[in-house]
Each structure stands twice: as structure tokens, then as C-alpha cells.
Protein backbone atom coordinates (compact mmCIF):
# COMPACT_ATOMS: atom_id res chain seq x y z
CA UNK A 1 101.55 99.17 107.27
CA UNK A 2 104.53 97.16 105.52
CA UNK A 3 104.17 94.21 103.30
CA UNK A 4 105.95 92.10 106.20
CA UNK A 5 103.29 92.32 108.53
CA UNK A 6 100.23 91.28 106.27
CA UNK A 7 102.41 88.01 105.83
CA UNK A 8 99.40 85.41 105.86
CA UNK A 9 96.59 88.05 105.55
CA UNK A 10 97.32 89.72 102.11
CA UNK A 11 95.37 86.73 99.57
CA UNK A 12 92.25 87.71 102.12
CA UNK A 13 93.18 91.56 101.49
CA UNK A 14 92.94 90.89 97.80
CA UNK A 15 89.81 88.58 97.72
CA UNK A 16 87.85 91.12 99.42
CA UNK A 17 88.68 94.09 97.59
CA UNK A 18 87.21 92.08 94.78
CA UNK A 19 84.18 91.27 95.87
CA UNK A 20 82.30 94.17 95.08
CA UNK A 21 83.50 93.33 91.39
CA UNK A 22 85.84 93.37 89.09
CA UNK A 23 89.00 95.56 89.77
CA UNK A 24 92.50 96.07 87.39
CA UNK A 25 95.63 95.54 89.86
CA UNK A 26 96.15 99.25 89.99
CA UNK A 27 91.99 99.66 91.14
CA UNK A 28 92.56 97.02 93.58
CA UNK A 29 95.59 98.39 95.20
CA UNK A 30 93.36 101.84 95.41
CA UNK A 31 90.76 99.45 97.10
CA UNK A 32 92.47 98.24 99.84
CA UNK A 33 94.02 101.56 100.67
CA UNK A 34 90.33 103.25 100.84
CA UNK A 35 89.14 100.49 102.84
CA UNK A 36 92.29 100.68 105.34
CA UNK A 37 91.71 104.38 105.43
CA UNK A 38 95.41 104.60 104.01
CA UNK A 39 97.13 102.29 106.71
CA UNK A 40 97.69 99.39 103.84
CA UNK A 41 99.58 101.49 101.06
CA UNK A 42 101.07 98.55 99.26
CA UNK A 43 103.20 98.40 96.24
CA UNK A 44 103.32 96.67 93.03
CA UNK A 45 105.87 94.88 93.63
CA UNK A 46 103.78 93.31 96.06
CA UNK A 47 100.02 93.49 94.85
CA UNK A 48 100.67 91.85 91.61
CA UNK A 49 102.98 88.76 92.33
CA UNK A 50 99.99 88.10 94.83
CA UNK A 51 97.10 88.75 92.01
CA UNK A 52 99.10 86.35 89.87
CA UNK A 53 99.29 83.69 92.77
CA UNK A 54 95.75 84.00 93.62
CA UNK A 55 95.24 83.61 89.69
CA UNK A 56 96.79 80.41 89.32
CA UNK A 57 95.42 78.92 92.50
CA UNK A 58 91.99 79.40 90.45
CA UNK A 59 90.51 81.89 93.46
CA UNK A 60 89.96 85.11 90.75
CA UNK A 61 90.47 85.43 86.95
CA UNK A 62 92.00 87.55 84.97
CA UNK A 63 91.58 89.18 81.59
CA UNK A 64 93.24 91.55 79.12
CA UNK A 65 91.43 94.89 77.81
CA UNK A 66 92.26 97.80 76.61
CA UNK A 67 91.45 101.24 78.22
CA UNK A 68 92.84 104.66 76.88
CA UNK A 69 94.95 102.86 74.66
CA UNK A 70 96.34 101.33 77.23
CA UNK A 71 96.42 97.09 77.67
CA UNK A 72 95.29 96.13 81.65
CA UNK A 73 94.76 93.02 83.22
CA UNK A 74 91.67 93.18 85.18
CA UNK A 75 90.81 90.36 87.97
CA UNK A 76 87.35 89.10 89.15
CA UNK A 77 86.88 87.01 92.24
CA UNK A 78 85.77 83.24 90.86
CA UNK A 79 83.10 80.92 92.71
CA UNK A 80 86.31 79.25 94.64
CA UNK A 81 87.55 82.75 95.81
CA UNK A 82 84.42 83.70 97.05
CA UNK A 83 84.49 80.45 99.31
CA UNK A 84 87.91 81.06 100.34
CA UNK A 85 86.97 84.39 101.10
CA UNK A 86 84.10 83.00 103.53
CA UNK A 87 86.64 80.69 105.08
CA UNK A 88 89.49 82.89 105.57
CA UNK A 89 86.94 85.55 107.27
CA UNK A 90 86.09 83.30 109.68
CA UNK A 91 89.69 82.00 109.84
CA UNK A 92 90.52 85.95 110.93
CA UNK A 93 87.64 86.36 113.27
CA UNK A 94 88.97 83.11 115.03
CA UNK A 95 92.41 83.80 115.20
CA UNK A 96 91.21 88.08 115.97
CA UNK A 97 89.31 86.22 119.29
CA UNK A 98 92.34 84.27 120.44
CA UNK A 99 94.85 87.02 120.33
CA UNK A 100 92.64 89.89 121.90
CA UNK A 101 92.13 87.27 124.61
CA UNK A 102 95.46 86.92 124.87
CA UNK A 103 96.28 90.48 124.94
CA UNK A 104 93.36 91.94 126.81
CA UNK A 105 92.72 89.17 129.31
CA UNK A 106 93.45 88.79 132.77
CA UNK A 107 96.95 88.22 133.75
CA UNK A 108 98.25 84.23 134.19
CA UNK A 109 97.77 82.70 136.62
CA UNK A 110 94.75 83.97 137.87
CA UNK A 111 95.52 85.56 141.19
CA UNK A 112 91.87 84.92 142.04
């Protein structure tokens, strides 16, 4: 799946593949691809401007460590991403309803 059509959906993307805990941007893109069964493959170019976004809108923090000699930011969701997170889940299940109504209804206008 391209970058272009999780326009909208990628910050919830993100927020949930850090619920579980805290991820580095290279864990979380592994996350999301796991959890999509490979169908959101992602790359940095895109994951981390996001991270960074989601970072300064105060939704997860970040911090610097050092693993194999090697410096990593790693991200953890924060009390307002968590809410966010609730909101934009029910946001998707919403908008999920609408469209598969849309799609999968009867045909307009009823011929009944």
C-alpha cells in the first residue's frame, strides 16, 4: 500500500503500533508491517517526518539511547496519544460504516 493512500490514516497507524510500548522508528515501521501482514511497507522517508510530527503535537515522546554502539531515537505513546488514539479509532469505525454502506448498499433510488 503507498504512502498516498494512508493520507489521513498514517498518525493513527503510528499511535497504535505504539501502544503495546515503546518502539525506535525502525521497530515501529516493522510494527505496522506485521500488523498489515506486509500490505503497509512504508519508508523512512515517510515514518519518521510523521514520528517527528506526532512528537511535537505532544501525542508520543521521544528519547535518545544508545544500542550496539549505535545512537536511536525511541518513541512512546504519551497520555494525549493514547486519547487521540481512542478518538481516531472511533473516528475510523465511523467513517469504515459510512463508506461500506455506501459501497455495499442497495442501489439509489430504491427501486422498491
Amino acid at each position: 500500500m503507498k504512502a498516498e493512500q494512508l493520507k489521513g490514516h498514517l498518525d493513527a497507524l503510528l499511535l497504535a503500533a505504539l501502544e503495546s510500548g515503546p518502539r525506535h522508528g525502525y521497530a515501529v515501521m516493522e510494527a505496522l508491517r506485521e500488523s498489515t501482514g506486509g500490505q503497509v511497507d512504508l519508508p523512512t522517508g515517510t515514518i519518521y517526518p510523521a514520528l517527528h510530527r506526532l512528537e511535537a503535537a505532544g501525542l508520543i515522546a521521544g528519547s535518545w539511547s544508545v544500542v550496539g554502539g549505535r545512537r536511536r531515537r525511541c518513541y512512546v505513546l504519551t497520555e494525549a496519544g493514547r486519547k487521540a488514539l481512542s478518538g481516531r479509532r472511533a473516528d475510523w469505525r465511523d467513517f469504515a460504516a459510512i463508506i461500506s454502506a455506501a459501497l455495499e448498499g442497495p442501489p439509489w433510488p430504491s427501486t422498491a
